[in-house]
PDB file of N, CA and C in Angstrom:
ATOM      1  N   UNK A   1      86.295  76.594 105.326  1.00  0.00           N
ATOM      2  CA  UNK A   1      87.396  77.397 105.806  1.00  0.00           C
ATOM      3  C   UNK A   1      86.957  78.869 105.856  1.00  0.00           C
ATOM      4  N   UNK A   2      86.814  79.536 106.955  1.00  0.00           N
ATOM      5  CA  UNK A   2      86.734  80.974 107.334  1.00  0.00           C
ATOM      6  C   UNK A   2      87.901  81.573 107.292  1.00  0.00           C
ATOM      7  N   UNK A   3      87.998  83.021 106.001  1.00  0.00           N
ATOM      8  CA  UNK A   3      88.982  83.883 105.973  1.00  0.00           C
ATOM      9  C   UNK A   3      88.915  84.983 106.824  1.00  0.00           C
ATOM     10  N   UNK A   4      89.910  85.584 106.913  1.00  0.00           N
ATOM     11  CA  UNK A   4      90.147  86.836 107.773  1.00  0.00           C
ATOM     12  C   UNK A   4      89.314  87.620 107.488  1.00  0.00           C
ATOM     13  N   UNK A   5      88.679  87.780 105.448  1.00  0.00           N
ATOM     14  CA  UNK A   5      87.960  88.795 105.193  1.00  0.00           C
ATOM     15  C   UNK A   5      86.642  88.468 105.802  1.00  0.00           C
ATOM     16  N   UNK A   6      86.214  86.614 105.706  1.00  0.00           N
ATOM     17  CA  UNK A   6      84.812  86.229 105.700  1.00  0.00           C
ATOM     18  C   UNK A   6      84.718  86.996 107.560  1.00  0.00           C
ATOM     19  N   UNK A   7      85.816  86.638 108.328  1.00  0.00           N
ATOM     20  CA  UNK A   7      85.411  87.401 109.848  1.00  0.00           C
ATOM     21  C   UNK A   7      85.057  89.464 109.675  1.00  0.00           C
ATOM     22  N   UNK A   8      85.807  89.478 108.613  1.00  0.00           N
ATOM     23  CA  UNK A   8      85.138  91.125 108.783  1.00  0.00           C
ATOM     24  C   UNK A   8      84.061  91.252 108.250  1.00  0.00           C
ATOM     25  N   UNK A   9      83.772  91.064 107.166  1.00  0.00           N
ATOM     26  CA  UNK A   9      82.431  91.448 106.591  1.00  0.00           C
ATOM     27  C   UNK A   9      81.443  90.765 107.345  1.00  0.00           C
ATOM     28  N   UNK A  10      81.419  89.619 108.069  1.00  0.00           N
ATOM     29  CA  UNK A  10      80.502  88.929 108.938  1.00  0.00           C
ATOM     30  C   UNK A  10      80.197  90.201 110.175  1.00  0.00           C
ATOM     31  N   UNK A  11      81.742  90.569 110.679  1.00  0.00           N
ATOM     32  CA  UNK A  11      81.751  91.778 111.583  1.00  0.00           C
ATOM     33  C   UNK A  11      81.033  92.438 111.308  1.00  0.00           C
ATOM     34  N   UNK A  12      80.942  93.222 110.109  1.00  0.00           N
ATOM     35  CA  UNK A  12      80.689  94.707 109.639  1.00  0.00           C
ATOM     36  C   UNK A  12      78.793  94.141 109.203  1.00  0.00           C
ATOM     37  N   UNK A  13      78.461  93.459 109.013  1.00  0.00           N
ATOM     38  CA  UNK A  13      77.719  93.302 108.261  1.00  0.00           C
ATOM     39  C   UNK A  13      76.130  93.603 109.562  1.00  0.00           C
ATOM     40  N   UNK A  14      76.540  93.455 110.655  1.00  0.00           N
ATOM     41  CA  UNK A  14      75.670  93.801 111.694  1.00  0.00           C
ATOM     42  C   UNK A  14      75.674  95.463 111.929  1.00  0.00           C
ATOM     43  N   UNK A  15      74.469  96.326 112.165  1.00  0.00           N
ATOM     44  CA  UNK A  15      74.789  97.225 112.171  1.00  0.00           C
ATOM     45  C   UNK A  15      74.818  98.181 113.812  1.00  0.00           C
ATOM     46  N   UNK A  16      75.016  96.658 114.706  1.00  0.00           N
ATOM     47  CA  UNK A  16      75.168  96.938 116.565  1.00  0.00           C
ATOM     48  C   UNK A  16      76.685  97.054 116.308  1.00  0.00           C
ATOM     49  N   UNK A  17      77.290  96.097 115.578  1.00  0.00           N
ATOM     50  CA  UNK A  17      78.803  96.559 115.604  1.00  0.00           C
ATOM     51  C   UNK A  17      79.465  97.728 114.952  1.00  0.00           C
ATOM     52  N   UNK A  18      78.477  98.220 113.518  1.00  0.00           N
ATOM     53  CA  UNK A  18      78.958  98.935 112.794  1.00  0.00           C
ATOM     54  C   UNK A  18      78.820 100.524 114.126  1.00  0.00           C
ATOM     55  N   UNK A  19      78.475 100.169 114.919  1.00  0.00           N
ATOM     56  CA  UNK A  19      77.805 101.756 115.572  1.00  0.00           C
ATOM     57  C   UNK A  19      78.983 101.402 117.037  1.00  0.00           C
ATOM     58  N   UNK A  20      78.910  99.894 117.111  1.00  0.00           N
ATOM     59  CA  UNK A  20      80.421 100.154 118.677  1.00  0.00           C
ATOM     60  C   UNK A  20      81.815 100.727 117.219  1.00  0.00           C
ATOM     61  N   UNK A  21      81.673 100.561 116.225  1.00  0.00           N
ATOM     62  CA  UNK A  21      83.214 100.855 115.601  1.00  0.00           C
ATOM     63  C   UNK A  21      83.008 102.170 115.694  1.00  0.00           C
ATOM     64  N   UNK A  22      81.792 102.927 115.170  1.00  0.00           N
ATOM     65  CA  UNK A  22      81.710 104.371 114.825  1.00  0.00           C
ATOM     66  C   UNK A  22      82.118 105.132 116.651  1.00  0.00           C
ATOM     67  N   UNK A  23      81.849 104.294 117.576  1.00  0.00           N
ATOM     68  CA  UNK A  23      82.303 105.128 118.470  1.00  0.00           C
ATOM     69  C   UNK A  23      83.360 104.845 119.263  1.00  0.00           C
ATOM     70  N   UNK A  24      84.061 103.679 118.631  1.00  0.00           N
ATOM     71  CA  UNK A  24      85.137 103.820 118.990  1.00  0.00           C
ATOM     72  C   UNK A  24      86.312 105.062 117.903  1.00  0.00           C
ATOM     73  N   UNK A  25      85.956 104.840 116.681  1.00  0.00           N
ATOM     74  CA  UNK A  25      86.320 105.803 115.525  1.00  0.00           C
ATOM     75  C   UNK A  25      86.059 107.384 116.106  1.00  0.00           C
ATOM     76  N   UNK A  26      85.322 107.682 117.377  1.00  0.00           N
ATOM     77  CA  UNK A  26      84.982 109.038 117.419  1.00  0.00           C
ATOM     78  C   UNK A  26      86.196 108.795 118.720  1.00  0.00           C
ATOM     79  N   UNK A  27      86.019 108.231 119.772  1.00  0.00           N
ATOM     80  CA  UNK A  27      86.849 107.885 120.795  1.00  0.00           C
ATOM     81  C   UNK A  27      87.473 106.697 121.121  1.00  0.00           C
ATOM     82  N   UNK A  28      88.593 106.271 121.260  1.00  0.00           N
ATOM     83  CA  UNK A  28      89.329 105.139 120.763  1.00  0.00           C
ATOM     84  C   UNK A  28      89.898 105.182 122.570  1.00  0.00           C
ATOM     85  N   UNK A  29      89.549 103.530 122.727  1.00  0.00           N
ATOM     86  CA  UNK A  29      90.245 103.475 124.202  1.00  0.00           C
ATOM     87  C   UNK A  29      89.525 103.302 125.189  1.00  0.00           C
ATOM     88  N   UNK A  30      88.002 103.279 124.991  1.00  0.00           N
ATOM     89  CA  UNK A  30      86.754 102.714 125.735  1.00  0.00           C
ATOM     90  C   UNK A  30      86.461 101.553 126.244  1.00  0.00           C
ATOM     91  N   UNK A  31      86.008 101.789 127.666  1.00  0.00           N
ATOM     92  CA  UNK A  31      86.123 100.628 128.946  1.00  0.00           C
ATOM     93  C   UNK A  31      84.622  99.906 127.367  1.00  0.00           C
ATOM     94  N   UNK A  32      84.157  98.732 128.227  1.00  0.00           N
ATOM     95  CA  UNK A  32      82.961  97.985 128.003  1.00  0.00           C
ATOM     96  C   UNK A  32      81.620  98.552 128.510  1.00  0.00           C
ATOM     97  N   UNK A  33      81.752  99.483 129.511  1.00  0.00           N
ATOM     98  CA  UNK A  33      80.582 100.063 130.088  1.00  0.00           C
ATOM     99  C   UNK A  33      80.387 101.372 128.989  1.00  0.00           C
ATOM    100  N   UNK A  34      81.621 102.108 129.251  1.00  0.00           N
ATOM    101  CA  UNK A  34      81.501 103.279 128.192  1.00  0.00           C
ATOM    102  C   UNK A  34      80.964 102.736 126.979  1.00  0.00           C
ATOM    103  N   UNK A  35      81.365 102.101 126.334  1.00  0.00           N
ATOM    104  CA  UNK A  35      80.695 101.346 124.714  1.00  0.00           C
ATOM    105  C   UNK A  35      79.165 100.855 125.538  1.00  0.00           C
ATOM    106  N   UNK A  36      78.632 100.488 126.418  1.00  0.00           N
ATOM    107  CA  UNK A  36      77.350 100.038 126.888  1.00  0.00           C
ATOM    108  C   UNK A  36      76.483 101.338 126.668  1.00  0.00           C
ATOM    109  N   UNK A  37      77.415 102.472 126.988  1.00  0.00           N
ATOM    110  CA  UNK A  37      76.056 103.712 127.307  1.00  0.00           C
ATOM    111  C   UNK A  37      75.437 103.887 125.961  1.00  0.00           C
ATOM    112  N   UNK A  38      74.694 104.490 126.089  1.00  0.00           N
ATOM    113  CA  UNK A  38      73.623 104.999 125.015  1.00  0.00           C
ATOM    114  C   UNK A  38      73.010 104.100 123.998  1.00  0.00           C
ATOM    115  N   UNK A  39      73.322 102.392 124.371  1.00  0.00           N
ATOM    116  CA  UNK A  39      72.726 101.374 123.256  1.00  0.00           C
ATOM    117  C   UNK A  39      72.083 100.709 124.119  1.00  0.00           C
ATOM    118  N   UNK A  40      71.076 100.442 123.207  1.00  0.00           N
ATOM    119  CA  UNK A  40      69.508  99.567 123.633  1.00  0.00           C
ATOM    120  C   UNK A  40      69.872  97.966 123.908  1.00  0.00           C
ATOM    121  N   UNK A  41      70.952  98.033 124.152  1.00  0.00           N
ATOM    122  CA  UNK A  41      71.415  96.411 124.373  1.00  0.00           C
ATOM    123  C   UNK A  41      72.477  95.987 125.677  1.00  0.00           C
ATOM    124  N   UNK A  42      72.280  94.601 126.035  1.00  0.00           N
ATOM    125  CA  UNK A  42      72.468  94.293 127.392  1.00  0.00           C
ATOM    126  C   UNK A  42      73.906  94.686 127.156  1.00  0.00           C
ATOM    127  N   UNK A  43      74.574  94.547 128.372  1.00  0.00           N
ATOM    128  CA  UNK A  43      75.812  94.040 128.626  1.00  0.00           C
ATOM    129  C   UNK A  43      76.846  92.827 128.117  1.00  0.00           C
ATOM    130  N   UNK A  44      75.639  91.832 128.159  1.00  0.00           N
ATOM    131  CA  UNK A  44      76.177  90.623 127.604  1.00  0.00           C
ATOM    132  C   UNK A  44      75.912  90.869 125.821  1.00  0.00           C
ATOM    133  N   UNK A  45      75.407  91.954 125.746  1.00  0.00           N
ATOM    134  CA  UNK A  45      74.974  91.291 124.059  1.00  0.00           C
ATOM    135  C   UNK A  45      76.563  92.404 123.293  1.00  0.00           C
ATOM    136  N   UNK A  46      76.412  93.577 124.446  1.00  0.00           N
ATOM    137  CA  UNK A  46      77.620  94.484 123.656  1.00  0.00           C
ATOM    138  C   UNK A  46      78.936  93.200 123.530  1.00  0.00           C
ATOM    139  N   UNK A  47      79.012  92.207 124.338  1.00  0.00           N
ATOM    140  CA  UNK A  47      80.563  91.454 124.990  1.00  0.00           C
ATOM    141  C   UNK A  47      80.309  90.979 124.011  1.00  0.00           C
ATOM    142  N   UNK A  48      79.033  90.366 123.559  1.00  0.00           N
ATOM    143  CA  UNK A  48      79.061  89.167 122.165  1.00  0.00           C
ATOM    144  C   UNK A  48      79.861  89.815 120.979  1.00  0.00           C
ATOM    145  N   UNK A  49      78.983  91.024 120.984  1.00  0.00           N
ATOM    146  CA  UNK A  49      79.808  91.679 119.560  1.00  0.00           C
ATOM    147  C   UNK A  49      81.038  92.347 119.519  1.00  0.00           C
ATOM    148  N   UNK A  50      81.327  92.808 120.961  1.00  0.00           N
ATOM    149  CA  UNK A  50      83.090  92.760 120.904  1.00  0.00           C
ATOM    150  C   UNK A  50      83.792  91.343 120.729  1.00  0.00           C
ATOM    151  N   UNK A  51      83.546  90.605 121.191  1.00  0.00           N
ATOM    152  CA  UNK A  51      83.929  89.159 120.679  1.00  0.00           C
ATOM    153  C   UNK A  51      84.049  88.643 119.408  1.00  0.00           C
ATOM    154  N   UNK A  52      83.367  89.408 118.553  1.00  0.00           N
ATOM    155  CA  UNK A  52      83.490  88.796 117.341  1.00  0.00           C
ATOM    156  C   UNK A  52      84.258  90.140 116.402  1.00  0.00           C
ATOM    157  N   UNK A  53      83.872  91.157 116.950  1.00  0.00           N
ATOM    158  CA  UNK A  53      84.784  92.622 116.492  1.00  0.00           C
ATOM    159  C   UNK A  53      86.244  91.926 116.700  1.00  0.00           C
ATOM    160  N   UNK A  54      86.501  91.427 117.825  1.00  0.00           N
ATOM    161  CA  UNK A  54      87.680  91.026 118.211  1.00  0.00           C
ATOM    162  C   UNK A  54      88.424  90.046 117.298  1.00  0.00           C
ATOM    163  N   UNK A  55      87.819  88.898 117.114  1.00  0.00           N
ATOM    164  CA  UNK A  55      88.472  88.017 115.915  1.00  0.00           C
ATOM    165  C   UNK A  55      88.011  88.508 114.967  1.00  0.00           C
ATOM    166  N   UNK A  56      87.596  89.134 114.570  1.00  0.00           N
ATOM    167  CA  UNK A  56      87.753  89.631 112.956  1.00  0.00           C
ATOM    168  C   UNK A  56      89.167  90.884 113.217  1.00  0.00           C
ATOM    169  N   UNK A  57      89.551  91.081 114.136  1.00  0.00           N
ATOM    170  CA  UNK A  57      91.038  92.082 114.162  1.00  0.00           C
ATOM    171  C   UNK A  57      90.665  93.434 114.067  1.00  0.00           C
ATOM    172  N   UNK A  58      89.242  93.666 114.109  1.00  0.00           N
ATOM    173  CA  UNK A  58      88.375  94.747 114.153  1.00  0.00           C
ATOM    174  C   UNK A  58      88.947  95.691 115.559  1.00  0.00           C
ATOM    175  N   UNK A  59      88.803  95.012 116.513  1.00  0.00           N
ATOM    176  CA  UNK A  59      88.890  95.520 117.525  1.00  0.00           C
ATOM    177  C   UNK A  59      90.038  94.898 118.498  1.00  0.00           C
ATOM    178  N   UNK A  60      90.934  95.751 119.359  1.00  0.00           N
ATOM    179  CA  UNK A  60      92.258  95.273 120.190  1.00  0.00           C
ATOM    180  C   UNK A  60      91.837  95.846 121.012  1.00  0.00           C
ATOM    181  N   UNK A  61      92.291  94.966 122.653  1.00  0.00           N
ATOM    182  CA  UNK A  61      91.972  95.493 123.830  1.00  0.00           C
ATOM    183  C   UNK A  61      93.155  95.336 124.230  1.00  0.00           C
ATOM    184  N   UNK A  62      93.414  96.198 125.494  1.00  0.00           N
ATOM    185  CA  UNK A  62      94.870  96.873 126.498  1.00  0.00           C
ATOM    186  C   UNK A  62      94.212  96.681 127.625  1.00  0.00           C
ATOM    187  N   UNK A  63      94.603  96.130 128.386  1.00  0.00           N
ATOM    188  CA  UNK A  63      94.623  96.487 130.033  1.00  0.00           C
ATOM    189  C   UNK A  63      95.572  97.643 130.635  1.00  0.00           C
ATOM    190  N   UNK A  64      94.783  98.328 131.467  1.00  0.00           N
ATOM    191  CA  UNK A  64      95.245  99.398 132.224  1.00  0.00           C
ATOM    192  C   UNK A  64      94.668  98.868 133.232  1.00  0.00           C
ATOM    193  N   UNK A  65      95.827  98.860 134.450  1.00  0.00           N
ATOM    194  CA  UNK A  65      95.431  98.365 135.780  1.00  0.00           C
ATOM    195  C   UNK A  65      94.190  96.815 135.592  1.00  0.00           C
ATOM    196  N   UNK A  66      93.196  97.768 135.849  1.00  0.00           N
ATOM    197  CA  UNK A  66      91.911  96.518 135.978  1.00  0.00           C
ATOM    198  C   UNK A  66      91.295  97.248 134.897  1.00  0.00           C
ATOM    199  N   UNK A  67      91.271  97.730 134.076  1.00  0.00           N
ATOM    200  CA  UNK A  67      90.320  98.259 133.030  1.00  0.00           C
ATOM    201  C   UNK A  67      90.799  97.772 131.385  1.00  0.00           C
ATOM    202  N   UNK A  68      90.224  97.288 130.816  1.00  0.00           N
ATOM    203  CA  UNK A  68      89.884  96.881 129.972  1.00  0.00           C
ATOM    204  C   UNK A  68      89.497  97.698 128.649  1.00  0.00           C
ATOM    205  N   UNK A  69      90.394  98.187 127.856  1.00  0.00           N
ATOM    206  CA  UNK A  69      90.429  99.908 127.114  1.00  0.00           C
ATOM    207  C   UNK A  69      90.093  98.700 125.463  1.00  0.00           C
ATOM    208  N   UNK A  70      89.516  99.354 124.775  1.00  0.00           N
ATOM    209  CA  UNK A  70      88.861  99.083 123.664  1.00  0.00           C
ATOM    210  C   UNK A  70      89.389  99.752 122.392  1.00  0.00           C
ATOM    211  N   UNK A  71      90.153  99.386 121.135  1.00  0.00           N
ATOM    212  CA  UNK A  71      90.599  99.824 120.373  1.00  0.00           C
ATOM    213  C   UNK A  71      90.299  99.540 119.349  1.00  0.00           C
ATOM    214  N   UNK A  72      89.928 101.084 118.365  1.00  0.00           N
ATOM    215  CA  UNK A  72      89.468 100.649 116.656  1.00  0.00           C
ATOM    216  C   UNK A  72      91.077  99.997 115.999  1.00  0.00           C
ATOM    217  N   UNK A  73      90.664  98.822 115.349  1.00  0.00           N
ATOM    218  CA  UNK A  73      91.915  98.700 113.982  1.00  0.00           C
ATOM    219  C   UNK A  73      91.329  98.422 113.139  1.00  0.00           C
ATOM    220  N   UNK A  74      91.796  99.896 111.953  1.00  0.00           N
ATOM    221  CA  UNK A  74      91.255  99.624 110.871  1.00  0.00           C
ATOM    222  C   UNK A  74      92.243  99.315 109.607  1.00  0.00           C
ATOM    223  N   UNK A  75      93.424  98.484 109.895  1.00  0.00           N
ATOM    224  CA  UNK A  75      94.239  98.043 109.224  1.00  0.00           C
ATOM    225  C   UNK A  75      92.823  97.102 108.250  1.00  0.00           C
ATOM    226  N   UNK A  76      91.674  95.865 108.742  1.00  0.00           N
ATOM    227  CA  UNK A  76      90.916  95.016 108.594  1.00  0.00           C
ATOM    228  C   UNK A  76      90.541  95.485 107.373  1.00  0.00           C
ATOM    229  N   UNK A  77      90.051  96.418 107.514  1.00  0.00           N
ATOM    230  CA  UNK A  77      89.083  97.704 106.546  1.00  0.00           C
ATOM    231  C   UNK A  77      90.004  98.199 105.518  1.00  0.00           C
ATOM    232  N   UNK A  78      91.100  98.684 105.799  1.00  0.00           N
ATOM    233  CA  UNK A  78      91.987  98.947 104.593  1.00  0.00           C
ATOM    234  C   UNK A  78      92.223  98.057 103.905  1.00  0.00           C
ATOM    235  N   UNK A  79      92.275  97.081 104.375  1.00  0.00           N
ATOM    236  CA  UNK A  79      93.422  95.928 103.468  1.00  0.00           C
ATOM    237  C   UNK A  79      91.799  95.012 102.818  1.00  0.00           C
ATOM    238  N   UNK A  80      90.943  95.551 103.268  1.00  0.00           N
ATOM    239  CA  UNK A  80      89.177  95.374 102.092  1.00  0.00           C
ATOM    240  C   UNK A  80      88.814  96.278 100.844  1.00  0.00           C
ATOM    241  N   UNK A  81      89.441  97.598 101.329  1.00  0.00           N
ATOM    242  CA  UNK A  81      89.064  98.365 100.461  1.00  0.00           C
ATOM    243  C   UNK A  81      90.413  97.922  99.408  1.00  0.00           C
ATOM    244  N   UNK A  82      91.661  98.094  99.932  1.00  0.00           N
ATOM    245  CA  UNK A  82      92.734  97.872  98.696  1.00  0.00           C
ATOM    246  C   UNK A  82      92.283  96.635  97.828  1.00  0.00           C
ATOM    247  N   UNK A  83      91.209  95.488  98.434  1.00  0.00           N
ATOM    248  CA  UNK A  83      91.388  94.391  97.406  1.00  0.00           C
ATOM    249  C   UNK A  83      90.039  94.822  96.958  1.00  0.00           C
ATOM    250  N   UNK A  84      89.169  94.995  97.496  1.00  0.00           N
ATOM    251  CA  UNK A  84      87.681  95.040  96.962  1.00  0.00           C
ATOM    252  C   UNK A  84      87.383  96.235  96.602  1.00  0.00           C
ATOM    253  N   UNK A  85      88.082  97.648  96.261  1.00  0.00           N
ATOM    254  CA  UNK A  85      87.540  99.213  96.490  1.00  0.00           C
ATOM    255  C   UNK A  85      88.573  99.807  95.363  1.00  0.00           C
ATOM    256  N   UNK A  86      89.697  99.661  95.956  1.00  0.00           N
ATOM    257  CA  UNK A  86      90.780 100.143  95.456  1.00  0.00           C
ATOM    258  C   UNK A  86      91.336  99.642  94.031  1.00  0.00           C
ATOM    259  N   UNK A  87      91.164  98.122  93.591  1.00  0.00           N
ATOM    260  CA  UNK A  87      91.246  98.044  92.475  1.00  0.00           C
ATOM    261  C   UNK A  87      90.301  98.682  91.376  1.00  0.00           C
ATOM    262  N   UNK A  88      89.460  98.967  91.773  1.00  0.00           N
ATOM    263  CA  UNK A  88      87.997  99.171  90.978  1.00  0.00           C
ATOM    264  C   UNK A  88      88.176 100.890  90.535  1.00  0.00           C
ATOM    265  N   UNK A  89      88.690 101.727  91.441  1.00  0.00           N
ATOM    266  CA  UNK A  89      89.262 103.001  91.464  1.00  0.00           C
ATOM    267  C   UNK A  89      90.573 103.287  90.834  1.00  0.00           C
ATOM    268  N   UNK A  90      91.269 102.195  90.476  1.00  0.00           N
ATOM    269  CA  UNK A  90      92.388 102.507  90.056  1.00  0.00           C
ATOM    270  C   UNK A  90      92.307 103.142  88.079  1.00  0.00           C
ATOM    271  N   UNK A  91      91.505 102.161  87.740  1.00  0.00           N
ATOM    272  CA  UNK A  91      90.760 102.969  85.784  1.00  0.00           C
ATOM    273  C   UNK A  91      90.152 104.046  85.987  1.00  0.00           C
ATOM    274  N   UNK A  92      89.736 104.394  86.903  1.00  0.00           N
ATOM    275  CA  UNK A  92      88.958 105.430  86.926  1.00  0.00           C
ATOM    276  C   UNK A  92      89.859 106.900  86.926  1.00  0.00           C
ATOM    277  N   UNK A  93      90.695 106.274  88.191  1.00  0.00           N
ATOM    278  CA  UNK A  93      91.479 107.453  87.931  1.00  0.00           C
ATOM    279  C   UNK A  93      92.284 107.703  87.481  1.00  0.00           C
ATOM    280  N   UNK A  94      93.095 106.894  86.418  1.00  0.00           N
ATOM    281  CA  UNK A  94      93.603 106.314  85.338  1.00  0.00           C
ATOM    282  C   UNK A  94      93.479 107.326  83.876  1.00  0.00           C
ATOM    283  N   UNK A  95      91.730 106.695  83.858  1.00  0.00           N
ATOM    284  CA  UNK A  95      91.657 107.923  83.058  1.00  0.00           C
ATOM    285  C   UNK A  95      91.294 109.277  83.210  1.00  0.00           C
ATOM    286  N   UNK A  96      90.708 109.691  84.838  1.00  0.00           N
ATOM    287  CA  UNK A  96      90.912 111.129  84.609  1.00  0.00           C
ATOM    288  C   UNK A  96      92.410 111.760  84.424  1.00  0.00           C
ATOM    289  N   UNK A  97      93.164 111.719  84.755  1.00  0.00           N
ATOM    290  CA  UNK A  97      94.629 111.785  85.200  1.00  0.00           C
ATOM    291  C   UNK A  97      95.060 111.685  83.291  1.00  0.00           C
ATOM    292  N   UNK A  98      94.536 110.781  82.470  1.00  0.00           N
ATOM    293  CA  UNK A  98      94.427 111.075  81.112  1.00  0.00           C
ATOM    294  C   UNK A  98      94.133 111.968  80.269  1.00  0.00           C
ATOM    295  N   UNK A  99      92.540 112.544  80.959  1.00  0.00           N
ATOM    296  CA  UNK A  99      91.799 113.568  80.489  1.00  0.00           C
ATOM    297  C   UNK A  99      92.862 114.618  80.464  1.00  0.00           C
ATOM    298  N   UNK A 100      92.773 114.985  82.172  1.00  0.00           N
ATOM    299  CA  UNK A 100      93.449 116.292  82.383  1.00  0.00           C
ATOM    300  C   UNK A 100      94.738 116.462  81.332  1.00  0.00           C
ATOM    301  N   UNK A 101      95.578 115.281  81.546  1.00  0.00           N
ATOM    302  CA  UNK A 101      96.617 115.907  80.847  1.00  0.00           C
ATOM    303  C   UNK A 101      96.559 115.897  78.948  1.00  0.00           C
ATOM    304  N   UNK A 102      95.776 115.499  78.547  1.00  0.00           N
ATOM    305  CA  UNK A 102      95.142 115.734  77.301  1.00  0.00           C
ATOM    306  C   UNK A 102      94.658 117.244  77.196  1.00  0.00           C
ATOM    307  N   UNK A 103      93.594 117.549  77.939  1.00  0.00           N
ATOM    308  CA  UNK A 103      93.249 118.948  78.374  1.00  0.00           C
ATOM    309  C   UNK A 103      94.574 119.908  78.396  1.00  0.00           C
ATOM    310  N   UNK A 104      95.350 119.938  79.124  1.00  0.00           N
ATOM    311  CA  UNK A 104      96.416 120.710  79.150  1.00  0.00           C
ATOM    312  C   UNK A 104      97.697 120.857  78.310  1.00  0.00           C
ATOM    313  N   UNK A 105      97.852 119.464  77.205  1.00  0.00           N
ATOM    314  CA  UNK A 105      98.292 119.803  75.956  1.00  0.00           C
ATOM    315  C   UNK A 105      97.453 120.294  74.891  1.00  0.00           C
ATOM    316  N   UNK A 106      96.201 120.532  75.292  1.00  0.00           N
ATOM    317  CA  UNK A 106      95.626 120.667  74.031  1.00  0.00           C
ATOM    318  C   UNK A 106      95.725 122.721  74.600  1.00  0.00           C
ATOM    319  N   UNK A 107      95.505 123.077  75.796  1.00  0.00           N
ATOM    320  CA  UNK A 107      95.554 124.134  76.114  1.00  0.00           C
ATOM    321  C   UNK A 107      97.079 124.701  76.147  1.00  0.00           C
ATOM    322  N   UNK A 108      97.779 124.031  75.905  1.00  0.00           N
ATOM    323  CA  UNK A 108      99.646 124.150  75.722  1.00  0.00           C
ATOM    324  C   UNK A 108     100.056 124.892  74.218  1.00  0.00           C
ATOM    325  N   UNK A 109      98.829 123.903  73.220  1.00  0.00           N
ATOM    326  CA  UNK A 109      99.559 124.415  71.945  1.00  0.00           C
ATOM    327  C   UNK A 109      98.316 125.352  71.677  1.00  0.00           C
TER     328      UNK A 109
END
């Protein structure tokens, strides 16, 4: 059984896709040709990895007229970091948030 997460990190884990996200992350709304320019890879190989950007929920496409507009979602990515990132950060800042206010009763009295 393949999870939603096993499709992102499978996503993310290539670094041809990690570089179509970074430019969609700079410009959001890019035909398939625009995402083609400036990478060393065919046409057909960018479609493969929007294809799989795509079911992992990585990536949403819109039609305009006949064009085909390309969209970052990084709902995928948040809802990774809240289970895999965000718990791990939560003691941490736990106890600075301790420190400080230890620090500032001790600078109180």
């Amino acid at each position: 059984m393949v999870t939603n997460d096993d499709k992102v990190f499978k996503a993310l884990a290539d670094g041809s896709r990690r570089a179509l996200l970074d430019r969609l992350y700079r410009k959001n709304g890019l035909t398939l040709n625009e995402l083609c320019e400036g990478h060393d890879m065919s046409r057909q190989a960018v479609t493969k990895h929007l294809a799989l950007l795509e079911a992992a929920n990585l990536v949403v496409t819109q039609w305009r007229g006949r064009a085909k507009l390309h969209y970052l979602n990084p709902v995928p990515i948040n809802e990774i970091y809240m289970r895999w990132i965000g718990k791990f950060e939560r003691n941490r800042l736990q106890a600075l948030h301790n420190l400080k206010q230890a620090l500032q009763e001790d600078t109180d009295e």
